[in-house]
C-alpha atoms as a PDB file:
ATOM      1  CA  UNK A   1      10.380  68.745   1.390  1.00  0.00           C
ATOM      2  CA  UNK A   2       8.103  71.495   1.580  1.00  0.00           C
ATOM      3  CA  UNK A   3       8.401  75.241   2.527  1.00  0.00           C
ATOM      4  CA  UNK A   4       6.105  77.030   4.319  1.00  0.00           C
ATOM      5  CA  UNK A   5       5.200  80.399   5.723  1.00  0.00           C
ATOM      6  CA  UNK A   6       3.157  81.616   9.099  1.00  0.00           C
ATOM      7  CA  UNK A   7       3.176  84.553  11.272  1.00  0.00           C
ATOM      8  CA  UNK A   8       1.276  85.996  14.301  1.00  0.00           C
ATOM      9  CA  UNK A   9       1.648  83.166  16.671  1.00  0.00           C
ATOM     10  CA  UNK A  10       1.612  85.212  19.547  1.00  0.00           C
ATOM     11  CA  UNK A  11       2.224  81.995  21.756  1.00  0.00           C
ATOM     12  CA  UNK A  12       1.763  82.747  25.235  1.00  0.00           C
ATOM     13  CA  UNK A  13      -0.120  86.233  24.553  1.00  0.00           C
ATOM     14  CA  UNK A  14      -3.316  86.463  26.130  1.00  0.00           C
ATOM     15  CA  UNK A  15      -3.913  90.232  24.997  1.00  0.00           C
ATOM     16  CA  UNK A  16      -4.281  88.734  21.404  1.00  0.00           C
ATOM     17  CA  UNK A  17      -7.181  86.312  22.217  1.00  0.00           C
ATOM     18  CA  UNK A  18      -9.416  89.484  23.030  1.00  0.00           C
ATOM     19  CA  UNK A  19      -7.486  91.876  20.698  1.00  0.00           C
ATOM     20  CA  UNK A  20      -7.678  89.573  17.520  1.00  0.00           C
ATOM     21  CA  UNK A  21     -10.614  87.368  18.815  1.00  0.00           C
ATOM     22  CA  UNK A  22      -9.081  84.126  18.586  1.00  0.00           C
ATOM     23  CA  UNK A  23     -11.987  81.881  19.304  1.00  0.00           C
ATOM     24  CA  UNK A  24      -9.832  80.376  22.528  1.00  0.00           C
ATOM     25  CA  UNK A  25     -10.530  80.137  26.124  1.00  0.00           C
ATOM     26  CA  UNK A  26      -6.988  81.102  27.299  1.00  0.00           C
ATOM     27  CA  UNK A  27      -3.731  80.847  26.352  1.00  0.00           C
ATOM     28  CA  UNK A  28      -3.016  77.115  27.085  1.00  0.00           C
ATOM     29  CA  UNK A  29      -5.684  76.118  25.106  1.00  0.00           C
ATOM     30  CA  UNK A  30      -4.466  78.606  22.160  1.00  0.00           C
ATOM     31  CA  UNK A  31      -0.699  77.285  22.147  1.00  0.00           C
ATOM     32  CA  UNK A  32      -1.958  73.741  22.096  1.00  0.00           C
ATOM     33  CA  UNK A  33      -3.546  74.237  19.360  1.00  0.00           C
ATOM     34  CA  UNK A  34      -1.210  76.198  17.365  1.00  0.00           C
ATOM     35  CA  UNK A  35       1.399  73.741  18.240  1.00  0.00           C
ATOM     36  CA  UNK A  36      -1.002  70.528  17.441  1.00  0.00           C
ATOM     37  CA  UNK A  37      -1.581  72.307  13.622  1.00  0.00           C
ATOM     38  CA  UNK A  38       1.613  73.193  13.467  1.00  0.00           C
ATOM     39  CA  UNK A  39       2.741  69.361  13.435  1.00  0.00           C
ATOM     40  CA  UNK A  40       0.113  68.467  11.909  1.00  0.00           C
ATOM     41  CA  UNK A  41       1.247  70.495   8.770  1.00  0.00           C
ATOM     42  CA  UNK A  42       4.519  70.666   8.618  1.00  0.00           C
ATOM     43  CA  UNK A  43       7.110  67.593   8.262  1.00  0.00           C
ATOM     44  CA  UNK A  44      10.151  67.121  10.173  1.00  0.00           C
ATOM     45  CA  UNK A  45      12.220  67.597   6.866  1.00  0.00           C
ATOM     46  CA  UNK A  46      10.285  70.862   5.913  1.00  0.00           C
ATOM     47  CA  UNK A  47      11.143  74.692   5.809  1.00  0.00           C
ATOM     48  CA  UNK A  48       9.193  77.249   7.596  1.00  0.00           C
ATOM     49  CA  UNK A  49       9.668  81.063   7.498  1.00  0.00           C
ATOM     50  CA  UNK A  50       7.993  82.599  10.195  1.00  0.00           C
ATOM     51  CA  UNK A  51       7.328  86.311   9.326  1.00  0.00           C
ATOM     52  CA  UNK A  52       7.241  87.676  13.056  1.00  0.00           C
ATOM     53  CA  UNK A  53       5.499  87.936  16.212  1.00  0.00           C
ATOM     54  CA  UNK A  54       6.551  84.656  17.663  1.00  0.00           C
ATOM     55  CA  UNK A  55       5.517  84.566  21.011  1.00  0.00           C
ATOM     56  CA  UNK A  56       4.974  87.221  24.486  1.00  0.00           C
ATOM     57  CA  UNK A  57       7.421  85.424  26.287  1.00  0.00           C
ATOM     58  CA  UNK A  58      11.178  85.338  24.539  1.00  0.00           C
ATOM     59  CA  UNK A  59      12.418  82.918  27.557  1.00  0.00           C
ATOM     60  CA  UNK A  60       9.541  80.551  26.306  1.00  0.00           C
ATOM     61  CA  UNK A  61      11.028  80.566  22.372  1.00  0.00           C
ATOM     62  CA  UNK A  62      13.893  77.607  22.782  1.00  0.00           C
ATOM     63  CA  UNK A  63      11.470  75.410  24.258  1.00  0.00           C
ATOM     64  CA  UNK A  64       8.620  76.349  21.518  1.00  0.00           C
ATOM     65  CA  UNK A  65      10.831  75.481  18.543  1.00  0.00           C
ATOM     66  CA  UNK A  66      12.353  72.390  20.181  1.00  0.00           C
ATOM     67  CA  UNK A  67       8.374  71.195  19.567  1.00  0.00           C
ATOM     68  CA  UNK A  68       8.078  72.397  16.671  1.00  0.00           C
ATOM     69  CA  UNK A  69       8.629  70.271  13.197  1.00  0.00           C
ATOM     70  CA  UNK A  70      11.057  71.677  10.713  1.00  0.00           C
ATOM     71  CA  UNK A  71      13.900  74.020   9.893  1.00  0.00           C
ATOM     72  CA  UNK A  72      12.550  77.166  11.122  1.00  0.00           C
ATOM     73  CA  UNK A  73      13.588  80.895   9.898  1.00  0.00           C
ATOM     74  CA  UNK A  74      12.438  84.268  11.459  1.00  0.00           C
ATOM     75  CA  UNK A  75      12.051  87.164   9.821  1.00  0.00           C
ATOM     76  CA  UNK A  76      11.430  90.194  13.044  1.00  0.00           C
ATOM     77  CA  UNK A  77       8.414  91.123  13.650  1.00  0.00           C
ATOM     78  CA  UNK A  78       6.802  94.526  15.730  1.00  0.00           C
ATOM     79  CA  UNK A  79       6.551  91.834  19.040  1.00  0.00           C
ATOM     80  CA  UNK A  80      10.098  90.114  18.430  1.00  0.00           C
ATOM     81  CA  UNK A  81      12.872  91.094  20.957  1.00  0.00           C
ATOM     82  CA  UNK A  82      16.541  91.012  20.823  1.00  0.00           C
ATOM     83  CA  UNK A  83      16.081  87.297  23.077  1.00  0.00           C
ATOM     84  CA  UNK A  84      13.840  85.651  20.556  1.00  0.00           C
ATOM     85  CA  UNK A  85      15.861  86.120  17.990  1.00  0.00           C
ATOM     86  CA  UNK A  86      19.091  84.715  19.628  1.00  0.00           C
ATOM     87  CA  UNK A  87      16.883  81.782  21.248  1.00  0.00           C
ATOM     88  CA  UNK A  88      18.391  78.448  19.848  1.00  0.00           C
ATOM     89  CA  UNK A  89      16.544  76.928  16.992  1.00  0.00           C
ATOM     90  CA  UNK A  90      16.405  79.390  14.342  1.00  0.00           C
ATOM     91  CA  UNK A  91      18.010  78.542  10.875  1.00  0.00           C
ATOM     92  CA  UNK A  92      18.100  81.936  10.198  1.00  0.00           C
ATOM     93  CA  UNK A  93      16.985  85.325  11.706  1.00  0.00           C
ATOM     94  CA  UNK A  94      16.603  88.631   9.495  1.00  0.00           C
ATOM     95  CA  UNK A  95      14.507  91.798   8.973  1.00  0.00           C
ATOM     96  CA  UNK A  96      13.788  91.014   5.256  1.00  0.00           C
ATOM     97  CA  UNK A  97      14.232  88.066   2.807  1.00  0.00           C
ATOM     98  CA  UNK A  98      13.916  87.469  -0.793  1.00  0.00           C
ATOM     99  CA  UNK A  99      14.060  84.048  -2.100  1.00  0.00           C
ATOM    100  CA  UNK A 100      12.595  81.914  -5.314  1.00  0.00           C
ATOM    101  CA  UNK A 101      10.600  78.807  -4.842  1.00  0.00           C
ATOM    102  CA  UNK A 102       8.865  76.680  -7.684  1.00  0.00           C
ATOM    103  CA  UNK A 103      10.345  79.754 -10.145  1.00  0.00           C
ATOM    104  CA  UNK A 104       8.636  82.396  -8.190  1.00  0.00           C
ATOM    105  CA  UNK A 105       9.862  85.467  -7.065  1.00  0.00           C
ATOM    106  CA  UNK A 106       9.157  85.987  -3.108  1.00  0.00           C
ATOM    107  CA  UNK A 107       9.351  89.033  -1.100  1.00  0.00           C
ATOM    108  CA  UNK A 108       8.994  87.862   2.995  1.00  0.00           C
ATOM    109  CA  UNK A 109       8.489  90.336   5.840  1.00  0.00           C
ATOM    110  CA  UNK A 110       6.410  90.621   8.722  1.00  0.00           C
ATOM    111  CA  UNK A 111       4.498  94.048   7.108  1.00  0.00           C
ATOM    112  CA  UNK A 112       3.055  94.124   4.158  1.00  0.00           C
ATOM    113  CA  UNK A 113       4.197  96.236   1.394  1.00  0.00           C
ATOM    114  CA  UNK A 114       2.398  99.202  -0.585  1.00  0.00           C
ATOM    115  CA  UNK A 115       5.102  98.044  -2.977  1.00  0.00           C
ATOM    116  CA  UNK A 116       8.001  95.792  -3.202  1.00  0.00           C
ATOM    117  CA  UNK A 117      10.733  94.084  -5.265  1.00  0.00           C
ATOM    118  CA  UNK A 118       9.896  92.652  -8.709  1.00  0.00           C
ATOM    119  CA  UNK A 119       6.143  93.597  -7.944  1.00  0.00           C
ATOM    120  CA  UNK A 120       6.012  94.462 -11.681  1.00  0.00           C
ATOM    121  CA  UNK A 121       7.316  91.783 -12.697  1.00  0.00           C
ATOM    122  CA  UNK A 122       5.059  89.203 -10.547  1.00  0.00           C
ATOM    123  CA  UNK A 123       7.001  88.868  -7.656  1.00  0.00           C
ATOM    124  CA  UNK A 124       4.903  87.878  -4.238  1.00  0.00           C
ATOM    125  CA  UNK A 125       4.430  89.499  -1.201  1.00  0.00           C
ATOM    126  CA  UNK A 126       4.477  87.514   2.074  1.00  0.00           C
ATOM    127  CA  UNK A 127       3.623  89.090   5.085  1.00  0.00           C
ATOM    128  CA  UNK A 128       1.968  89.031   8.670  1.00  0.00           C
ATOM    129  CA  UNK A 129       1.551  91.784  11.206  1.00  0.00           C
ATOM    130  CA  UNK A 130      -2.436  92.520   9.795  1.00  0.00           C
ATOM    131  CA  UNK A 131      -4.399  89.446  11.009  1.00  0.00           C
ATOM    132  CA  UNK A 132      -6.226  89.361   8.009  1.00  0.00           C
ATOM    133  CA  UNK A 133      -7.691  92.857   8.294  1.00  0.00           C
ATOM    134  CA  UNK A 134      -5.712  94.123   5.636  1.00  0.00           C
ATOM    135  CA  UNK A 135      -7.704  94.840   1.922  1.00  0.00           C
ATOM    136  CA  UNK A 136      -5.551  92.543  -0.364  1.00  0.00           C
ATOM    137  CA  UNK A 137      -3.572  93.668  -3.161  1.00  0.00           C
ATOM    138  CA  UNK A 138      -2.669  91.543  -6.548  1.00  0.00           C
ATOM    139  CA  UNK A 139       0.145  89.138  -5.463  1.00  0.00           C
ATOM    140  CA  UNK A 140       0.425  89.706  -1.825  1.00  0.00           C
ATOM    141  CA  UNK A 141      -0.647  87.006   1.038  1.00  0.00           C
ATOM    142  CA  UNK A 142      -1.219  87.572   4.989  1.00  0.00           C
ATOM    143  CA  UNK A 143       0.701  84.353   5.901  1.00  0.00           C
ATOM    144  CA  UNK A 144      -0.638  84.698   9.724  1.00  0.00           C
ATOM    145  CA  UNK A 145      -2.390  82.082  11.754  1.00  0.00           C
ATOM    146  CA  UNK A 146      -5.434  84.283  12.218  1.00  0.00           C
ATOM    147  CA  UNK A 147      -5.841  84.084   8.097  1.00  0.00           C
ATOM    148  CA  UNK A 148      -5.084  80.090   7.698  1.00  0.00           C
ATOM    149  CA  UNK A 149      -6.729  78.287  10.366  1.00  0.00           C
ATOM    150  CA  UNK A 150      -4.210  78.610  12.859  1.00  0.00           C
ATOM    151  CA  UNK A 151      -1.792  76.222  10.954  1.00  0.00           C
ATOM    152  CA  UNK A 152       0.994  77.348   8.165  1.00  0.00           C
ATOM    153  CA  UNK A 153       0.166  77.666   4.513  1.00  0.00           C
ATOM    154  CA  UNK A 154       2.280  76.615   1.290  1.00  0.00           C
ATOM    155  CA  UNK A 155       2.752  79.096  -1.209  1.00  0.00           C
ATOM    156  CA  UNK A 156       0.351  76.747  -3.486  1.00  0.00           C
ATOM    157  CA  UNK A 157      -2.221  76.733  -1.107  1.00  0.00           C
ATOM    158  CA  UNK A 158      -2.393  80.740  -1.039  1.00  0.00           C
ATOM    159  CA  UNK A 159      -1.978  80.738  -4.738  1.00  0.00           C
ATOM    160  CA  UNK A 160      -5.096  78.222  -5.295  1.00  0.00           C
ATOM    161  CA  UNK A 161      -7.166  80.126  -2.935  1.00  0.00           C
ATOM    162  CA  UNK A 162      -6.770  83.691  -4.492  1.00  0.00           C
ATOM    163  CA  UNK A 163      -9.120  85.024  -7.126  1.00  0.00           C
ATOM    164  CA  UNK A 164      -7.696  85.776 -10.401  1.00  0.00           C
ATOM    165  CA  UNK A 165      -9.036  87.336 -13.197  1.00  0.00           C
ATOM    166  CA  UNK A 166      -8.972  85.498 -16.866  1.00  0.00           C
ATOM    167  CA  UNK A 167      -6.156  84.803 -18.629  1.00  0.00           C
ATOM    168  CA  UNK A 168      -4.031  85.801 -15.468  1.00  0.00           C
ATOM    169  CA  UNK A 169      -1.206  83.838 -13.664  1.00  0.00           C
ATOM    170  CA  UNK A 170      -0.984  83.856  -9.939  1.00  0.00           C
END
């Protein structure tokens, strides 16, 4: 089983092809493929925290996450209604989580943090809400679609793809 993270889907949201520039020529097209990676990546046994901003349309949330593969958990984003987070099919629906996975600290929400939990002590930060336009900081990942190919990332894959300095553990 593997756990992984995404955010920003925005299924359904035309505004964010021409707000974010998603290289899409409407929203059909952008929801099949978001849906297509999504399967593509994740298992039917796997995790997946969701960090927020699920889709435009909360009616259209049950029937997303019916096709979608794996135990799914939402964390609210700035987008996510009341509906969306009752729609049937989340595990588990917060504000905030902390959790540990391959002995590292996590920190999930859907904004990123100026600072956070354990940050001294090498916790992570996993977050959505800035498509990628955000300056990084040391230990702290944009989990969104617009960042990871439209598809959702392991926490291995954002550790093995962030620079690090000598002598320093991710």
């Amino acid at each position: 089983m593997t756990v992984w993270f995404t955010a920003d889907t925005h299924f359904g949201d035309h505004r964010t092809i021409n707000i974010w520039r998603r290289p899409f020529a409407d929203v059909a097209a952008m929801d099949a493929l978001l849906v297509e990676r999504w399967n593509a990546t994740v298992a039917p046994g796997d995790t997946v925290w969701h960090l927020g901003d699920v889709a435009r349309r909360a009616e259209a949330v049950a029937g997303l996450l019916e096709r979608l593969n794996g135990t799914k958990h939402l964390l609210r984003g700035n987008n996510d209604t009341g509906a969306t987070l009752a729609a049937p099919g989340w595990a588990s629906v917060g504000d905030y989580a902390e959790l540990e996975l391959g002995g590292r600290e996590l920190v999930l929400g859907h904004y990123p943090f100026r600072s956070w939990n354990g940050q001294h002590r090498g916790a992570i930060d996993l977050h959505g809400h800035s498509h990628g336009r955000l300056a990084p900081m040391k230990r702290q990942y944009d989990v969104g679609v617009d960042v990871h190919d439209f598809a959702p990332v392991s926490l291995d894959q954002l550790l093995a793809a962030a620079p690090r300095r000598a002598g320093e553990r991710a």
